[in-house]
Protein backbone atom coordinates (compact mmCIF):
# COMPACT_ATOMS: atom_id res chain seq x y z
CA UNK A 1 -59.58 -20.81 131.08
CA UNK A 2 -62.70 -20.55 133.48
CA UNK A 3 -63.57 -22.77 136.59
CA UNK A 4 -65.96 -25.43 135.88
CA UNK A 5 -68.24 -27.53 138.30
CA UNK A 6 -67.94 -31.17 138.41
CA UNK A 7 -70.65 -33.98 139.21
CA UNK A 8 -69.61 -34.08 142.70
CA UNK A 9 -71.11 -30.67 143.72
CA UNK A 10 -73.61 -30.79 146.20
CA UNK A 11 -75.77 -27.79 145.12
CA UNK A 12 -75.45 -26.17 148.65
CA UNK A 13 -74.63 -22.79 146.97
CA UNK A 14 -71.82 -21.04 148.42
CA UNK A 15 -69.85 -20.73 145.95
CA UNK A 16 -72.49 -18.30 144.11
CA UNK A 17 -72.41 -15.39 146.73
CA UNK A 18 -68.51 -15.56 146.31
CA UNK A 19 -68.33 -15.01 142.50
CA UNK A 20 -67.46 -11.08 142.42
CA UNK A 21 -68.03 -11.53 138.88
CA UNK A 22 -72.09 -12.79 138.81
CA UNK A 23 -70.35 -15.66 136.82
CA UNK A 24 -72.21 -18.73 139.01
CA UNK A 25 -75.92 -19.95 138.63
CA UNK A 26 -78.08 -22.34 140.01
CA UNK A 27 -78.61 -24.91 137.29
CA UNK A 28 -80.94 -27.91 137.20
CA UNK A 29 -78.64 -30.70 139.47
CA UNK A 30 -75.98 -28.51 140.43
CA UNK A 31 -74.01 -24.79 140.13
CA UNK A 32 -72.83 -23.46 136.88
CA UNK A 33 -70.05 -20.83 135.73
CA UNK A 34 -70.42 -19.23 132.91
CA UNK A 35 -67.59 -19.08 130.73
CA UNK A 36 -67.73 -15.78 129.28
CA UNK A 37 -68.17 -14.32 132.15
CA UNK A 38 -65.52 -16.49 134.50
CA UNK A 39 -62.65 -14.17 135.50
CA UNK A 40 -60.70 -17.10 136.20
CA UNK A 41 -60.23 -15.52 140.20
CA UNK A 42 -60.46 -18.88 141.78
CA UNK A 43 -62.81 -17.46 144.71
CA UNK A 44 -65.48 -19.77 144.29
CA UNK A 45 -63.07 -23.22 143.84
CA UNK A 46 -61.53 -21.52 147.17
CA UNK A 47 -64.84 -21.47 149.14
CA UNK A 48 -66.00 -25.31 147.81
CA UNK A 49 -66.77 -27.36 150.65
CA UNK A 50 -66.46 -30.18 148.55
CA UNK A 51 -63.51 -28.99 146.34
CA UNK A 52 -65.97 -29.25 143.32
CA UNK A 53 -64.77 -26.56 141.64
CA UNK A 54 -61.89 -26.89 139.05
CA UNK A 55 -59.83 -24.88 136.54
CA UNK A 56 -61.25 -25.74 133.09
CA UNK A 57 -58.04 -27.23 131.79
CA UNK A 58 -58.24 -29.97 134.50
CA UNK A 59 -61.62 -31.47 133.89
């Protein structure tokens, strides 16, 4: 299951540069994983100031 990002992110980005996999984007209000790409690592919910950054399966 991959990461999603919830409402509460803050769009500061540095989750992005973490994603080994290219799997994060900046989107209109905030980040955004993309599924099919997701390797479902955890880096990026790891480096979430914010903690904004949750396994699929808990959103």
């Amino acid at each position: 299951m991959a990461y999603v990002i919830t409402d509460e992110c803050i769009a500061c980005g540095a989750c992005e540069g973490e994603c080994e996999a290219e799997a994060i984007s900046e989107g209109e209000d905030r980040y955004v994983i993309d599924a099919t790409l997701c390797t479902d690592c955890g880096t990026c919910a790891d480096t979430c100031p914010v903690e904004a950054i949750k396994p699929g399966d808990e959103t």
